[in-house]
C-alpha atoms as a PDB file:
ATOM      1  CA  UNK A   1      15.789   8.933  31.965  1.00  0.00           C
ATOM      2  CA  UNK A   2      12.207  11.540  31.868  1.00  0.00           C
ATOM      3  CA  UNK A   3       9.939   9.964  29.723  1.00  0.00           C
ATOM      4  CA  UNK A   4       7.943  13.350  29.851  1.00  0.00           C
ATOM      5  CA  UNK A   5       4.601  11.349  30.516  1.00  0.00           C
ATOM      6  CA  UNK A   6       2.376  13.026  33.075  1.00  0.00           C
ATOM      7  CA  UNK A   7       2.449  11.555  36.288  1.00  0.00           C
ATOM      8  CA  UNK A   8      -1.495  10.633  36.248  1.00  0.00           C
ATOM      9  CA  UNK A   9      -2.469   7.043  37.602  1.00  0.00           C
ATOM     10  CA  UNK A  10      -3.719   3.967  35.462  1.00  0.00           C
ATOM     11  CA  UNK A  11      -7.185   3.629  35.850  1.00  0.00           C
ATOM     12  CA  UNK A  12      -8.435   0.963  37.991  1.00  0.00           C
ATOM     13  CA  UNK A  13      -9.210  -2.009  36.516  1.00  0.00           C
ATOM     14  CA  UNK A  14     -12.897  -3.881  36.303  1.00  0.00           C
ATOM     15  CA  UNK A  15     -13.205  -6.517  39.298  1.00  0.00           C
ATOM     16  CA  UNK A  16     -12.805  -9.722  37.509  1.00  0.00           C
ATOM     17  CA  UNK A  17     -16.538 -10.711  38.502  1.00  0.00           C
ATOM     18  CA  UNK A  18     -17.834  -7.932  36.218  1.00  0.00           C
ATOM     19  CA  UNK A  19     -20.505  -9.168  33.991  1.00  0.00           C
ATOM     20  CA  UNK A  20     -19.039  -9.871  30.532  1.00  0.00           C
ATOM     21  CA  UNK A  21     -21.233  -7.526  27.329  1.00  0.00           C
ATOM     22  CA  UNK A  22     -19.813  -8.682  24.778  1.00  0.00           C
ATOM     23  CA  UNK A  23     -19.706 -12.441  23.774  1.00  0.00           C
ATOM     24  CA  UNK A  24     -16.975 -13.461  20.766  1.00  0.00           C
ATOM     25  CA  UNK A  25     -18.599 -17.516  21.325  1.00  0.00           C
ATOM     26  CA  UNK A  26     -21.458 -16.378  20.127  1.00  0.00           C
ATOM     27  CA  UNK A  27     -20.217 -14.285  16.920  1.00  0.00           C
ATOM     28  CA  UNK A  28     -20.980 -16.492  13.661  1.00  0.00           C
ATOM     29  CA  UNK A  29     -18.415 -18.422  12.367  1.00  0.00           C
ATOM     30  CA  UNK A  30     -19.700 -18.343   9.090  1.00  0.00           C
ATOM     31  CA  UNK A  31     -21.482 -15.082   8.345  1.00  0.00           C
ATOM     32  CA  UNK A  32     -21.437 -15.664   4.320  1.00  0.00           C
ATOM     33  CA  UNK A  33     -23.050 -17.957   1.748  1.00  0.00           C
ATOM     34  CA  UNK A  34     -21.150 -20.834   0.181  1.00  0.00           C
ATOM     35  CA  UNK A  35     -21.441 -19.718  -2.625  1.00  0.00           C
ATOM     36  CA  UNK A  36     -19.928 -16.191  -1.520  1.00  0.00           C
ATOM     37  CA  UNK A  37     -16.541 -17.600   0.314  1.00  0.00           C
ATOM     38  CA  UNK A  38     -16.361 -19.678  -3.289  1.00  0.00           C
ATOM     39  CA  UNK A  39     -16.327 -16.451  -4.847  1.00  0.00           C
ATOM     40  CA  UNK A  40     -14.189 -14.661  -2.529  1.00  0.00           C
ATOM     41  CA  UNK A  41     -11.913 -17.359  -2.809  1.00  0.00           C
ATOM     42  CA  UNK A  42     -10.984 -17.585  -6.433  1.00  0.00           C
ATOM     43  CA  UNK A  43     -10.723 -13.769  -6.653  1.00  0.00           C
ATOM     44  CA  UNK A  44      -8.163 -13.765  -3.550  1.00  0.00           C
ATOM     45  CA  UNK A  45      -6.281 -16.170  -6.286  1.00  0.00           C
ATOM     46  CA  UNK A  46      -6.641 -13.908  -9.437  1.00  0.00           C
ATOM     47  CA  UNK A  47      -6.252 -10.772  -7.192  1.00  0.00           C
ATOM     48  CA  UNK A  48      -2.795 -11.822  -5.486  1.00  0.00           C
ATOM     49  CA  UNK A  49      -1.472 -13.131  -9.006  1.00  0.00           C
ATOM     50  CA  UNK A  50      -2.864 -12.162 -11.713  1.00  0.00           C
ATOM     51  CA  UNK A  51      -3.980  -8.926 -10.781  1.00  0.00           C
ATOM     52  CA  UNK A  52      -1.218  -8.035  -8.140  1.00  0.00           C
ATOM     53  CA  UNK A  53       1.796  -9.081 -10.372  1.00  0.00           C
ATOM     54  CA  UNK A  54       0.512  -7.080 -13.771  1.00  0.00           C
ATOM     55  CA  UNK A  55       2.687  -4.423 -15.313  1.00  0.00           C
ATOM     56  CA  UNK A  56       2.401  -0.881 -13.331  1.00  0.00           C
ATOM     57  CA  UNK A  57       0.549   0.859 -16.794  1.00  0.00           C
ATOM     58  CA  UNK A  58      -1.764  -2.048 -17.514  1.00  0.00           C
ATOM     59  CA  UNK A  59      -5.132  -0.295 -16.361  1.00  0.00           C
ATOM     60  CA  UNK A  60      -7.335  -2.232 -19.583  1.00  0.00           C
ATOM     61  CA  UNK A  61      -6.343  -5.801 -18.334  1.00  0.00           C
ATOM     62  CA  UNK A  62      -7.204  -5.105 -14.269  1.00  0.00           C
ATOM     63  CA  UNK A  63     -10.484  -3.089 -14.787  1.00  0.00           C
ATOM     64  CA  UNK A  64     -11.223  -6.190 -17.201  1.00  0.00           C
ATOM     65  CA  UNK A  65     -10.421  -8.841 -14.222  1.00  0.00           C
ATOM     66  CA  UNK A  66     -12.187  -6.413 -12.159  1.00  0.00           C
ATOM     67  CA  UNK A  67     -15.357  -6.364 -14.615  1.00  0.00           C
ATOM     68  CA  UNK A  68     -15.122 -10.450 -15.084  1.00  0.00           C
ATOM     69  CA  UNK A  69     -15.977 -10.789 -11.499  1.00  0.00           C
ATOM     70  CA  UNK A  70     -18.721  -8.129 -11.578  1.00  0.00           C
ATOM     71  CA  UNK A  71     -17.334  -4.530 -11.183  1.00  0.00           C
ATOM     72  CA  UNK A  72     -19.150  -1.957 -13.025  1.00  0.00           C
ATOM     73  CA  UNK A  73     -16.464  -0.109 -14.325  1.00  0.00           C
ATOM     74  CA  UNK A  74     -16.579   3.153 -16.394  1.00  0.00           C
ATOM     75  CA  UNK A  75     -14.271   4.351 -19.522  1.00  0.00           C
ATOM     76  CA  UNK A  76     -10.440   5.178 -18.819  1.00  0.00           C
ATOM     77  CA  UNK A  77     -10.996   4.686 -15.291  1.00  0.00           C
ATOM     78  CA  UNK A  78      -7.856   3.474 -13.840  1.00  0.00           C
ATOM     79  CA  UNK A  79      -6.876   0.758 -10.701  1.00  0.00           C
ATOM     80  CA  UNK A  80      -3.289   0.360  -9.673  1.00  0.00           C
ATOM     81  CA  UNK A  81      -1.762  -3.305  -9.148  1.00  0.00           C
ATOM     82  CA  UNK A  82      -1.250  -2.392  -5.211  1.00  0.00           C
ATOM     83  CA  UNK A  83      -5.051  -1.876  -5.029  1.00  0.00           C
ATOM     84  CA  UNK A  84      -6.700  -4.168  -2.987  1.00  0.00           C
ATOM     85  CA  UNK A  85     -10.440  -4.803  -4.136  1.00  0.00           C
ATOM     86  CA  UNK A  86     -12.447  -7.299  -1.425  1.00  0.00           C
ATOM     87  CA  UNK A  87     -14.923  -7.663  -3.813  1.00  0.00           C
ATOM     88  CA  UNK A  88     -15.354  -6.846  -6.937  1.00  0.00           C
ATOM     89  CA  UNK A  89     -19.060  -7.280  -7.421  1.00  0.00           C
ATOM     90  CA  UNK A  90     -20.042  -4.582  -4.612  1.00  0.00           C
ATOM     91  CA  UNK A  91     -17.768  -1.920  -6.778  1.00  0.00           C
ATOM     92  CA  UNK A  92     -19.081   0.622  -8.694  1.00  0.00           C
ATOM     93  CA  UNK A  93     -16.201   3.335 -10.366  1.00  0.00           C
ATOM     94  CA  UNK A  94     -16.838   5.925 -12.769  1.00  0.00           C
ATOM     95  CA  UNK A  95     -15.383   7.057 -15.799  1.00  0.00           C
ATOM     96  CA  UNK A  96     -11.693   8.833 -15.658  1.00  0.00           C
ATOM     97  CA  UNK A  97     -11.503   7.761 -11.855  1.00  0.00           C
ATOM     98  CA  UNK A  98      -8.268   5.918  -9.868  1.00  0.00           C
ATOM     99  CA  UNK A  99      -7.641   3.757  -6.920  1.00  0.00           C
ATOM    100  CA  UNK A 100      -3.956   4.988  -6.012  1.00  0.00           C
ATOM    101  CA  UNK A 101      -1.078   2.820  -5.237  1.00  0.00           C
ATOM    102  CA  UNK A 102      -2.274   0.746  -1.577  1.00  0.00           C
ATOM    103  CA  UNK A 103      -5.736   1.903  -1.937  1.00  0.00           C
ATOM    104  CA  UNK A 104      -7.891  -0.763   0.467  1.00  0.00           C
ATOM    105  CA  UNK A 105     -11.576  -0.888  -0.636  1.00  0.00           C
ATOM    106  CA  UNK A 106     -12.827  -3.325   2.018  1.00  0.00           C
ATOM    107  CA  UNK A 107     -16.318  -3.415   0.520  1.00  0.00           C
ATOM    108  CA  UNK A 108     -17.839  -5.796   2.641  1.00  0.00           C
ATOM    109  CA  UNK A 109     -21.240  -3.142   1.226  1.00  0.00           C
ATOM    110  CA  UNK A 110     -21.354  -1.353  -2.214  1.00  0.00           C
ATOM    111  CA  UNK A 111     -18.766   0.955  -2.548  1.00  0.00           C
ATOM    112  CA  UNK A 112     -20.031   3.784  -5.811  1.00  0.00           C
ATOM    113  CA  UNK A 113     -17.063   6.046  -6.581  1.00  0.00           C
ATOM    114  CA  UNK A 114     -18.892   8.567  -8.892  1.00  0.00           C
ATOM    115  CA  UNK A 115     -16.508   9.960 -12.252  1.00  0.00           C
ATOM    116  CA  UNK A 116     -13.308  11.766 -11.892  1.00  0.00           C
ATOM    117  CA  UNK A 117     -12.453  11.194  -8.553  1.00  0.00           C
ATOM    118  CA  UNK A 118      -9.211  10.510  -7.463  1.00  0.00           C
ATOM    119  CA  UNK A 119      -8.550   8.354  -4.081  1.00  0.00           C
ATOM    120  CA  UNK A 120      -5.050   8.270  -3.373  1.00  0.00           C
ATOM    121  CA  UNK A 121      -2.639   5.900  -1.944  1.00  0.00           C
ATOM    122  CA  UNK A 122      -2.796   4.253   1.179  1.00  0.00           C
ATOM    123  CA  UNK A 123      -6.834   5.288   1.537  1.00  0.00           C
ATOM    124  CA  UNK A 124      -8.356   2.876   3.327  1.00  0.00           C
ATOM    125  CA  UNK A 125     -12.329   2.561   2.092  1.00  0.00           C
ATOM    126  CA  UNK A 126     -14.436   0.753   5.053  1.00  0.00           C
ATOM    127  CA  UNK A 127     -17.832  -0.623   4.156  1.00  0.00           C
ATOM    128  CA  UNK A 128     -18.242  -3.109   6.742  1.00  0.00           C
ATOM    129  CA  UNK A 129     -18.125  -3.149  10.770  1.00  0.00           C
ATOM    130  CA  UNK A 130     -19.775  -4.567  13.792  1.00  0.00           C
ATOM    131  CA  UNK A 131     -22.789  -3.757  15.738  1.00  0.00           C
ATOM    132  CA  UNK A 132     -21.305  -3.815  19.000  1.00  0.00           C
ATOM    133  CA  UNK A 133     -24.670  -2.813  20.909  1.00  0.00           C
ATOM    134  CA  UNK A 134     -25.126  -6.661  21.050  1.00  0.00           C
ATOM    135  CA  UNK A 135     -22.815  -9.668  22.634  1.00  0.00           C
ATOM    136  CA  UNK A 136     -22.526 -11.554  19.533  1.00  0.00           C
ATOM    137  CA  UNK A 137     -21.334  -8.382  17.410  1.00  0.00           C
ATOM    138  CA  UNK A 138     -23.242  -9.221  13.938  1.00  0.00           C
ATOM    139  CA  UNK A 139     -21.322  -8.379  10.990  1.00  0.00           C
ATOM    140  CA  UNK A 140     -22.968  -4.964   9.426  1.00  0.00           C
ATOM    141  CA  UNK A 141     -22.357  -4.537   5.528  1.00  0.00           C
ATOM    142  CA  UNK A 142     -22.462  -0.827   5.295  1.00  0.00           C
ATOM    143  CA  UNK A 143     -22.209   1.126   1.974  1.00  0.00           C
ATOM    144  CA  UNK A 144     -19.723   3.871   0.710  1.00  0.00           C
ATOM    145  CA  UNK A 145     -20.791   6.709  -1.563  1.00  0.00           C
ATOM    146  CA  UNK A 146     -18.283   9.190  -2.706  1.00  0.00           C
ATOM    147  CA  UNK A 147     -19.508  11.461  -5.631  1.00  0.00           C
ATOM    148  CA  UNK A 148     -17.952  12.507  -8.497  1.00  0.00           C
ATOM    149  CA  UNK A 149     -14.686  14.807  -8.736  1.00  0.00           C
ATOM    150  CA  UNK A 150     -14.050  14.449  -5.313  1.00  0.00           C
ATOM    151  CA  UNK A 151     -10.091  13.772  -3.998  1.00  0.00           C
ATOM    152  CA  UNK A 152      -9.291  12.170  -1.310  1.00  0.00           C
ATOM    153  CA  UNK A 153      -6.199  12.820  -0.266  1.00  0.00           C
ATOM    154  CA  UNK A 154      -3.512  10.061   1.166  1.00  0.00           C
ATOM    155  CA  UNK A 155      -3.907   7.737   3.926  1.00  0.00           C
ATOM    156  CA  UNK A 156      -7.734   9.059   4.721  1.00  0.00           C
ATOM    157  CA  UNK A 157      -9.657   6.519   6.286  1.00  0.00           C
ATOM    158  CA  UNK A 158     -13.849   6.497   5.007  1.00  0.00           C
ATOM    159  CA  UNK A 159     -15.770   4.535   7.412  1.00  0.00           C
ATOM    160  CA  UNK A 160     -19.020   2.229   6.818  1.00  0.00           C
ATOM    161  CA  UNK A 161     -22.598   4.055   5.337  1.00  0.00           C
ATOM    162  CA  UNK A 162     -20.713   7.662   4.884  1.00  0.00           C
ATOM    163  CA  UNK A 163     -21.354   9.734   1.857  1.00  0.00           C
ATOM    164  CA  UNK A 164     -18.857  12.303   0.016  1.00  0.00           C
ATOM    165  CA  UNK A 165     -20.854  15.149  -1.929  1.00  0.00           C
ATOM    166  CA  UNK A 166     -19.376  15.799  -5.295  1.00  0.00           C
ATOM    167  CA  UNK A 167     -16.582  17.809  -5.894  1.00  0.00           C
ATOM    168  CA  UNK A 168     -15.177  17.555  -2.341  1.00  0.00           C
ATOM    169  CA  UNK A 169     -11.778  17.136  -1.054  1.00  0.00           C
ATOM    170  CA  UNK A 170     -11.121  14.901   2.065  1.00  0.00           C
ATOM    171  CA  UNK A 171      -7.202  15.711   3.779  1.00  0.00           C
ATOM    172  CA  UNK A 172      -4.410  13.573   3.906  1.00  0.00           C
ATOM    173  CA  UNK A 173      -4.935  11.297   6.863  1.00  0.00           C
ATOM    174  CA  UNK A 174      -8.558  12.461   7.604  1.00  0.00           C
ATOM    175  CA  UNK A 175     -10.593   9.971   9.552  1.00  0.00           C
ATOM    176  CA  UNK A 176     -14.485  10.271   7.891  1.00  0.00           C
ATOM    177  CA  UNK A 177     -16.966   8.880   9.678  1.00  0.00           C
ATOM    178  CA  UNK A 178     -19.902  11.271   9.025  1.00  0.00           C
ATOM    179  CA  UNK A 179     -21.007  12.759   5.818  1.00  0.00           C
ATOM    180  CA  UNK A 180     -19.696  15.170   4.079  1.00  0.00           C
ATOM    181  CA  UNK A 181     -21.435  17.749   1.878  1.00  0.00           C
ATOM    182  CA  UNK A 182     -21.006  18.588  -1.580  1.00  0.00           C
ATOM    183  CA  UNK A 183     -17.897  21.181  -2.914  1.00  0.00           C
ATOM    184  CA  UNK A 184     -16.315  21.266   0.805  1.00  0.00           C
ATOM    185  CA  UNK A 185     -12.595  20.730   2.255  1.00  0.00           C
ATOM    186  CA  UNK A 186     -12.615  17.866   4.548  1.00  0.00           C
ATOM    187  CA  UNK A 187      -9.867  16.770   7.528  1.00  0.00           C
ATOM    188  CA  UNK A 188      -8.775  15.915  10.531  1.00  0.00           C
ATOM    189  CA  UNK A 189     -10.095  13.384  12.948  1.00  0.00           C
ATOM    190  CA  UNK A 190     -12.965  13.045  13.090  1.00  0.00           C
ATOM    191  CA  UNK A 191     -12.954  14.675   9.492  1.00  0.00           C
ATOM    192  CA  UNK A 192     -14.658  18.510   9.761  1.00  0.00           C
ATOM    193  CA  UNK A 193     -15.542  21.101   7.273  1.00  0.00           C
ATOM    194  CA  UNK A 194     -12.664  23.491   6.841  1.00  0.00           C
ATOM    195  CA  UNK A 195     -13.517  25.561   4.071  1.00  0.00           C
ATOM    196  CA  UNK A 196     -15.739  25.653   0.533  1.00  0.00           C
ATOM    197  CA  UNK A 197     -13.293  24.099  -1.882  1.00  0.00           C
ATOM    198  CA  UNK A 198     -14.645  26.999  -5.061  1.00  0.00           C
ATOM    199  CA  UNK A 199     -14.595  30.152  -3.199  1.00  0.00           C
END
């Protein structure tokens, strides 16, 4: 049976005496507040029932759990029961805008979603990673900032401190990890400028 791999070698793996970088026994076990994991906590309750289990058109009662635990939340925006909000006090979405069906706003920073943009589903919004230049890999809370009537299209990925000009359009499946300027199309990985989006 061909498995039609090319017959190149494995590399060679690191002698087992190799000094060890990075350090996971030496990572905080705790990185947040007390008071934060209490907050985290009952909003992981609210978001998995309350939130997660509410009828598919009712927009006014999530954006109003979303607001009780500190969203700042614009007119007829809209947030679908499938959307999964870390938390809701780093969230900032304008007017007329929509988290799509699977949308994952891992907002470990802010996350601002400027009016009449549209993310769609299975986006996956990143505001939080590692510095791995040191052993102990301290957690980095990183902002998002996409602008207003921008569309990102399905399964993108944005990753920690990027920034989406307005009017933009990020491709299905793009991977962002740099910024992107204002009235552009967006994709690929990494995400590159393709083309003005108004000719």
């Amino acid at each position: 049976m061909s498995t039609n791999l090319p017959d190149t070698p494995l590399p060679a793996a690191p002698p087992a005496d190799a000094p060890l970088f990075q350090r996971t026994d030496q990572s905080a076990l705790y990185p947040y507040t007390r008071r934060e994991y209490a907050r985290r906590l009952a909003w992981e309750l609210v978001r998995a029932t309350l939130f997660r289990w509410s009828p598919r058109r009712a927009y006014g009662w999530r954006l109003w759990l979303l607001r009780v635990f500190g969203a700042r939340i614009g007119p007829n925006a809209g947030v679908r029961p499938t959307t999964r909000v870390f938390y809701p006090w780093l969230l900032t979405l304008g007017q007329r805008s929509i988290l799509g069906d699977g949308v994952d706003v891992y907002n470990l920073g802010p996350v601002e979603i400027g009016e009449h943009t549209v993310v769609s589903q299975g986006t996956y919004i990143c505001g939080g990673t590692h510095d791995y230049t040191r052993p102990d890999l301290p957690l980095v809370r990183a902002g998002v900032r996409i602008g207003r009537g921008v569309w990102i299209a399905a399964q993108a990925f944005i990753g920690p401190g990027v920034c989406i000009g307005d009017n933009s359009v990020i491709g299905a499946r793009a991977v962002v990890v740099g910024d992107i300027p204002p009235g552009v199309v967006a994709a690929g990985n990494p995400a590159r400028v393709i083309k003005p989006r108004i000719p």
